[in-house]
PDB file of N, CA and C in Angstrom:
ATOM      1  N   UNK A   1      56.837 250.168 150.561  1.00  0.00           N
ATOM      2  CA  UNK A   1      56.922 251.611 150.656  1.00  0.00           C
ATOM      3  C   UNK A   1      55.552 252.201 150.951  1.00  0.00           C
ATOM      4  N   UNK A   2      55.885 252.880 151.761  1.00  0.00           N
ATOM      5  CA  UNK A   2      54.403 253.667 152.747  1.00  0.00           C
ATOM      6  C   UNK A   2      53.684 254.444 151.088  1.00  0.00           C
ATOM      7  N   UNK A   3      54.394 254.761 150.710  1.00  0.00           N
ATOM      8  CA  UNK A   3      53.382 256.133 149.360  1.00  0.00           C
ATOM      9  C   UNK A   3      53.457 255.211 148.712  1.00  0.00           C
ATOM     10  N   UNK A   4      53.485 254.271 148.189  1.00  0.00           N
ATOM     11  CA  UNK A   4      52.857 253.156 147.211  1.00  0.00           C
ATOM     12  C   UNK A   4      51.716 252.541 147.370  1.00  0.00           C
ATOM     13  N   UNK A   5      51.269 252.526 148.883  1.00  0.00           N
ATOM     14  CA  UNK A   5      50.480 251.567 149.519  1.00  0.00           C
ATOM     15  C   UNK A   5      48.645 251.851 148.726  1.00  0.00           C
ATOM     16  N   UNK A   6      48.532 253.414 148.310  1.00  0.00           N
ATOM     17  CA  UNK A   6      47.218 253.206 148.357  1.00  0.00           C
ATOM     18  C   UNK A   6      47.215 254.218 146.289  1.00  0.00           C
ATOM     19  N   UNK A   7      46.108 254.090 145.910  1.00  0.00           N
ATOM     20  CA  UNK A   7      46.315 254.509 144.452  1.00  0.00           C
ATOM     21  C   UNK A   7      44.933 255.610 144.488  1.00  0.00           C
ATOM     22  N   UNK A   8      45.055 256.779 143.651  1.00  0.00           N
ATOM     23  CA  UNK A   8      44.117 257.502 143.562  1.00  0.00           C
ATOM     24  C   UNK A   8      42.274 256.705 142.755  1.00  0.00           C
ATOM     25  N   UNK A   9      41.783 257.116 142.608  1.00  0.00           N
ATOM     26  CA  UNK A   9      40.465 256.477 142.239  1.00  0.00           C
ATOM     27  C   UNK A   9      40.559 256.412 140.486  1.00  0.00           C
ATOM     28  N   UNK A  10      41.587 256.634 140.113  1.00  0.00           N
ATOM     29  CA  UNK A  10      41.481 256.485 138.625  1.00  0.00           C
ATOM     30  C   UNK A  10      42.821 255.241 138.184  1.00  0.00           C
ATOM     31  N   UNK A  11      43.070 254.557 139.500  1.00  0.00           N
ATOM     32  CA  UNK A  11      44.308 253.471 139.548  1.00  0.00           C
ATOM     33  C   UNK A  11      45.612 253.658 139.192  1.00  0.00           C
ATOM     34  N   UNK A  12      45.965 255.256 139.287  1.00  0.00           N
ATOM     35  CA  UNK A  12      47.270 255.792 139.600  1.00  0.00           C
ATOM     36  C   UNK A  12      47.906 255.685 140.484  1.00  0.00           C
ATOM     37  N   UNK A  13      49.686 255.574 140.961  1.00  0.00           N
ATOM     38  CA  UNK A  13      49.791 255.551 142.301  1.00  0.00           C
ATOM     39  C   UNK A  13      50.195 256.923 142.375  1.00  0.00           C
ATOM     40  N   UNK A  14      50.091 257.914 142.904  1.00  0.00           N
ATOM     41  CA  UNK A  14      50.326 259.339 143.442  1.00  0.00           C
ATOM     42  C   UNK A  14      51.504 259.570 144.224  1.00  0.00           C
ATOM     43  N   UNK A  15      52.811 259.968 143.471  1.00  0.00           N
ATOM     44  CA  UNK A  15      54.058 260.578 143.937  1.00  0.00           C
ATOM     45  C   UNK A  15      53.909 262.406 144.061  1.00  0.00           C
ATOM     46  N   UNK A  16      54.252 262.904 145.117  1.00  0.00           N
ATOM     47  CA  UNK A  16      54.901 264.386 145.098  1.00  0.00           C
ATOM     48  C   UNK A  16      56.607 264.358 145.251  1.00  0.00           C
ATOM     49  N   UNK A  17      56.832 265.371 144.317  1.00  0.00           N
ATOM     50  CA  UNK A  17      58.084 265.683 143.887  1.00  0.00           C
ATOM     51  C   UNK A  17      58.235 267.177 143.797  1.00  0.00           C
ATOM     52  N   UNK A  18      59.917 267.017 144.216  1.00  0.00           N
ATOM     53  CA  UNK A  18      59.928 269.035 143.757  1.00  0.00           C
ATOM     54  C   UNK A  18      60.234 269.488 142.935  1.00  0.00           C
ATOM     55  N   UNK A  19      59.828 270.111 142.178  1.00  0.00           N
ATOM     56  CA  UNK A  19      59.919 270.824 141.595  1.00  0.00           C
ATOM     57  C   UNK A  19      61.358 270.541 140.487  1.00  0.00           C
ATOM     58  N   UNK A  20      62.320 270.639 140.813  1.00  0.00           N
ATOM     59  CA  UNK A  20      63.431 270.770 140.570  1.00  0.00           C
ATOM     60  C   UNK A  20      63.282 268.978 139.917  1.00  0.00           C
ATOM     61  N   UNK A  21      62.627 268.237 139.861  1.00  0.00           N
ATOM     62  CA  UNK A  21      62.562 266.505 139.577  1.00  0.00           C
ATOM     63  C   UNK A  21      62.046 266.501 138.231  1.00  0.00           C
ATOM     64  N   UNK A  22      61.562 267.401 137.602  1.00  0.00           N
ATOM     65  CA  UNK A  22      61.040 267.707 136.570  1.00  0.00           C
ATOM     66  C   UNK A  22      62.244 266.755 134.980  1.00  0.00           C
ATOM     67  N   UNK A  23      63.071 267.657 135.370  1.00  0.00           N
ATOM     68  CA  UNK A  23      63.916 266.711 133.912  1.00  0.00           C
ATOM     69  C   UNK A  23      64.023 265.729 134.056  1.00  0.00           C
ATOM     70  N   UNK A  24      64.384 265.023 134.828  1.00  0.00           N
ATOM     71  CA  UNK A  24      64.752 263.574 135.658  1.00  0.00           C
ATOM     72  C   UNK A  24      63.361 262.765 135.284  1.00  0.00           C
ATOM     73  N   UNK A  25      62.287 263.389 135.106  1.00  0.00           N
ATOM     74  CA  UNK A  25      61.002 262.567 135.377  1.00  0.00           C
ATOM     75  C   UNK A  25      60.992 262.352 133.977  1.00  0.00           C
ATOM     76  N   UNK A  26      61.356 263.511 132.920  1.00  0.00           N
ATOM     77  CA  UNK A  26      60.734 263.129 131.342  1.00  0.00           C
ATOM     78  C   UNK A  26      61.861 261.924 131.095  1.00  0.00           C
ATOM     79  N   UNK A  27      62.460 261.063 131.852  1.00  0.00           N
ATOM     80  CA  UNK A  27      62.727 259.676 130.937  1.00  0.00           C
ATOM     81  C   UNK A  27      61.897 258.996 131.487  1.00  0.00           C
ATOM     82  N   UNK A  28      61.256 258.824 132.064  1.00  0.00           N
ATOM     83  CA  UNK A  28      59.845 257.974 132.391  1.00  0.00           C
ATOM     84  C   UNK A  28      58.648 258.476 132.145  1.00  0.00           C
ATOM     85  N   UNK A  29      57.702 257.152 131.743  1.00  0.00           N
ATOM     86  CA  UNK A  29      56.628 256.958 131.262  1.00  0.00           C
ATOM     87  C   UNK A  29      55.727 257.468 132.020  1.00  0.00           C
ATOM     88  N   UNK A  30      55.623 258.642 132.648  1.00  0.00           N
ATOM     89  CA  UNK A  30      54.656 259.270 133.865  1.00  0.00           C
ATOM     90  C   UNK A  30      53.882 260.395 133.281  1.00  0.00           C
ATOM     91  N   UNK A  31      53.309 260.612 134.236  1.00  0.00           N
ATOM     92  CA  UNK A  31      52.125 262.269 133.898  1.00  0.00           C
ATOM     93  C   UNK A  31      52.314 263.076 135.615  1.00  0.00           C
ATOM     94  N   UNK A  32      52.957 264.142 134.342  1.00  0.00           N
ATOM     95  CA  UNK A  32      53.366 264.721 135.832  1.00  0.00           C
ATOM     96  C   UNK A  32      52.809 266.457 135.394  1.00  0.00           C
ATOM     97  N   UNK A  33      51.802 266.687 136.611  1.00  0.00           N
ATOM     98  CA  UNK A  33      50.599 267.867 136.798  1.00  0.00           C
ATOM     99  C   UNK A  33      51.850 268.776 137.905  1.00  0.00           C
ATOM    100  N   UNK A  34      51.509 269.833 137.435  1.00  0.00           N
ATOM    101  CA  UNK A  34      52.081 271.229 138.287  1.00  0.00           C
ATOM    102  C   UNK A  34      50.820 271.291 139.034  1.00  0.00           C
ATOM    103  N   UNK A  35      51.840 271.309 140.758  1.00  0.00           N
ATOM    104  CA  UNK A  35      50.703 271.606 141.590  1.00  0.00           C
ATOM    105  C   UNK A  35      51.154 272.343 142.629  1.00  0.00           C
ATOM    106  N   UNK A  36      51.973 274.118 141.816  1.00  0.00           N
ATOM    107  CA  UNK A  36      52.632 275.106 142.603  1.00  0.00           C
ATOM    108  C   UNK A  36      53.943 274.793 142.710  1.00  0.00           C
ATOM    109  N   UNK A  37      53.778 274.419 144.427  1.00  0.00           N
ATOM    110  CA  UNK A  37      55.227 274.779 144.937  1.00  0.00           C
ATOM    111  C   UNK A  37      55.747 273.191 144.885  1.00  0.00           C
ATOM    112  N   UNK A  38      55.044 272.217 143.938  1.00  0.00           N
ATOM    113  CA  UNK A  38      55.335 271.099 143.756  1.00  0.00           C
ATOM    114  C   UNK A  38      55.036 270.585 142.885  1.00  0.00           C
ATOM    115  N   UNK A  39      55.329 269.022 142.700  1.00  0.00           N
ATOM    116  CA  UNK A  39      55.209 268.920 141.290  1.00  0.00           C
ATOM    117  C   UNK A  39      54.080 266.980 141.507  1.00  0.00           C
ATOM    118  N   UNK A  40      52.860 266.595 140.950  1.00  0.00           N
ATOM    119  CA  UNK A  40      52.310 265.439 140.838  1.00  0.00           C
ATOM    120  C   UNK A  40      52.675 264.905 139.996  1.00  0.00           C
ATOM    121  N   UNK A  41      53.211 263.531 140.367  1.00  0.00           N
ATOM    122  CA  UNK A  41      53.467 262.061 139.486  1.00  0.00           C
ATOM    123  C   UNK A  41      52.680 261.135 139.496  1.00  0.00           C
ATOM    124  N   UNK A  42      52.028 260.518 138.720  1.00  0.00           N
ATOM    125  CA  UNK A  42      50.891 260.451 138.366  1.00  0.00           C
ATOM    126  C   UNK A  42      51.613 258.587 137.639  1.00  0.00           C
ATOM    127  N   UNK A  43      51.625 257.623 137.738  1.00  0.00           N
ATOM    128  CA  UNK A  43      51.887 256.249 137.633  1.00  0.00           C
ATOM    129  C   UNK A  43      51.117 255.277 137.589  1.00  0.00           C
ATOM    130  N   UNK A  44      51.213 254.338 136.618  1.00  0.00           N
ATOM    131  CA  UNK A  44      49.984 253.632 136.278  1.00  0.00           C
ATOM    132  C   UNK A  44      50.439 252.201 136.905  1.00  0.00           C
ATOM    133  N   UNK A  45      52.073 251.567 136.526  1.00  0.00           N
ATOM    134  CA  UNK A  45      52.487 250.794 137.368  1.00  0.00           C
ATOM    135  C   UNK A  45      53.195 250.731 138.453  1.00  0.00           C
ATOM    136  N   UNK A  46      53.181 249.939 139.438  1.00  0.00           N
ATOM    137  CA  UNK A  46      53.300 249.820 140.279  1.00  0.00           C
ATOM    138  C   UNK A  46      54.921 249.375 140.653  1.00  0.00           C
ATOM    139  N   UNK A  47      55.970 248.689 139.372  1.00  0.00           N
ATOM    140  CA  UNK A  47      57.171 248.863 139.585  1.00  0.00           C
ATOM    141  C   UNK A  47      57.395 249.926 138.828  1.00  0.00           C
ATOM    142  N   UNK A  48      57.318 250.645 137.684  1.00  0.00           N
ATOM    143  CA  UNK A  48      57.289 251.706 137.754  1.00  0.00           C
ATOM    144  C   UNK A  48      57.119 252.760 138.392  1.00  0.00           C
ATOM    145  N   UNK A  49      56.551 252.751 139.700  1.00  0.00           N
ATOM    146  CA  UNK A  49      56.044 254.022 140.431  1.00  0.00           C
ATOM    147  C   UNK A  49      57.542 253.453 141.569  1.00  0.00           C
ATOM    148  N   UNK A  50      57.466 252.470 141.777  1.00  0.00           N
ATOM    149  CA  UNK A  50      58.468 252.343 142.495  1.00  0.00           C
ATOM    150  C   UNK A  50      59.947 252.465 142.478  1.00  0.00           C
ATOM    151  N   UNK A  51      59.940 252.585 141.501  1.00  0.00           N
ATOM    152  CA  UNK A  51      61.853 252.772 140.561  1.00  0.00           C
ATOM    153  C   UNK A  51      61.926 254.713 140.787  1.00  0.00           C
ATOM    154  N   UNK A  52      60.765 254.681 140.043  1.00  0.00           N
ATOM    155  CA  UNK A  52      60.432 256.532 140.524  1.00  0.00           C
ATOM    156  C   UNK A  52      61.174 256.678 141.551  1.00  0.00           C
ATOM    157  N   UNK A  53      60.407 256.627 142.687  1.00  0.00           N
ATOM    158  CA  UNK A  53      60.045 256.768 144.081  1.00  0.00           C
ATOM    159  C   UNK A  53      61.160 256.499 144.603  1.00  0.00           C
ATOM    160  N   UNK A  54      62.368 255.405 144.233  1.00  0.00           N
ATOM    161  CA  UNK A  54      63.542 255.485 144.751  1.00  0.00           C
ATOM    162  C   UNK A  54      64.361 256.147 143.970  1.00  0.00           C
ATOM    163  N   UNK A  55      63.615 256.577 142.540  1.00  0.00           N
ATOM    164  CA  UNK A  55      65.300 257.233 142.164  1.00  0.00           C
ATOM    165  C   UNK A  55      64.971 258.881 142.776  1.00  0.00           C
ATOM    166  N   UNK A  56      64.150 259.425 143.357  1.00  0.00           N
ATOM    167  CA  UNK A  56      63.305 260.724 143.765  1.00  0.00           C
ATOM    168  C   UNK A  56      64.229 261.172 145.269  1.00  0.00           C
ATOM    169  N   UNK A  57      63.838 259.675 146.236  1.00  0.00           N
ATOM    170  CA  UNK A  57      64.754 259.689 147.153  1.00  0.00           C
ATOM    171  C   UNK A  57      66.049 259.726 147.433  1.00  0.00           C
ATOM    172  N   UNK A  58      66.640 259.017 146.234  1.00  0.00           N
ATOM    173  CA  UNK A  58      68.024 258.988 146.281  1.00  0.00           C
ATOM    174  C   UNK A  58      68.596 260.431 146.048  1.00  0.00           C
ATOM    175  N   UNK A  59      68.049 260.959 145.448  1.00  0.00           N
ATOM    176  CA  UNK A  59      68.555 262.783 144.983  1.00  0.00           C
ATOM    177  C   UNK A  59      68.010 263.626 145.435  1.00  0.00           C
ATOM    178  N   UNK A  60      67.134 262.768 146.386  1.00  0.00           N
ATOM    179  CA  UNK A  60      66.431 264.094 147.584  1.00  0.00           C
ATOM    180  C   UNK A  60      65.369 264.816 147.204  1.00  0.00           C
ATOM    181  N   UNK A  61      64.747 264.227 146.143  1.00  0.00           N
ATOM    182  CA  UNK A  61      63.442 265.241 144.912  1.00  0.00           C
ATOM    183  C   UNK A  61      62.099 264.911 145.985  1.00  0.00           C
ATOM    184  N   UNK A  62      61.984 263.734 146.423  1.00  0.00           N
ATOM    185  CA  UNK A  62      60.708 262.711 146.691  1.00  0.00           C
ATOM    186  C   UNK A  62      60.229 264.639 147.902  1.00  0.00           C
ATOM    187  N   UNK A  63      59.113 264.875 147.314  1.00  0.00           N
ATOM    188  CA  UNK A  63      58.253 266.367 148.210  1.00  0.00           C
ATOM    189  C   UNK A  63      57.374 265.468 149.173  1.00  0.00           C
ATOM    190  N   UNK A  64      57.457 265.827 150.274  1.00  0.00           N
ATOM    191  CA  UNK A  64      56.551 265.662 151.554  1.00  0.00           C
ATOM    192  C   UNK A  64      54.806 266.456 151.439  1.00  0.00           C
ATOM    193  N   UNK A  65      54.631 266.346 150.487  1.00  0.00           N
ATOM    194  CA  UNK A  65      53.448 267.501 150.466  1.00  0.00           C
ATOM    195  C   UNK A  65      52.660 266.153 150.202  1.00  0.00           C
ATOM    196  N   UNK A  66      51.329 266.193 150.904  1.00  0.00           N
ATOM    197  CA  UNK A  66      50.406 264.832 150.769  1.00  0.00           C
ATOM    198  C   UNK A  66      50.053 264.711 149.484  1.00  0.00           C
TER     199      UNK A  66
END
């Protein structure tokens, strides 16, 4: 998966989500920052970020915002 590929400088992998992904996210172990008209997911592992990342897509949450 292309947004898995690279991790912020503190060894997070960096998901955007909308807004609306918010309840869905508090059963996972994430840190998720308000950033407006979107929402940062913030993941320390890497199948973890990835279970995210498809359950985001599957319900259409996964935000296009870099």
């Amino acid at each position: 998966m292309d947004v898995l590929r690279r991790r912020d400088p503190r060894g997070y992998y960096v998901l955007t989500a909308r807004r609306e992904a918010l309840e869905l996210l508090r059963m996972f172990d994430v840190i998720v920052e308000d950033a407006g008209s979107f929402l940062l997911v913030r993941v320390r592992s890497r199948s973890l970020a990835q279970k995210v990342c498809e359950l985001l897509l599957r319900k259409g949450l996964l935000s296009t915002h870099a």
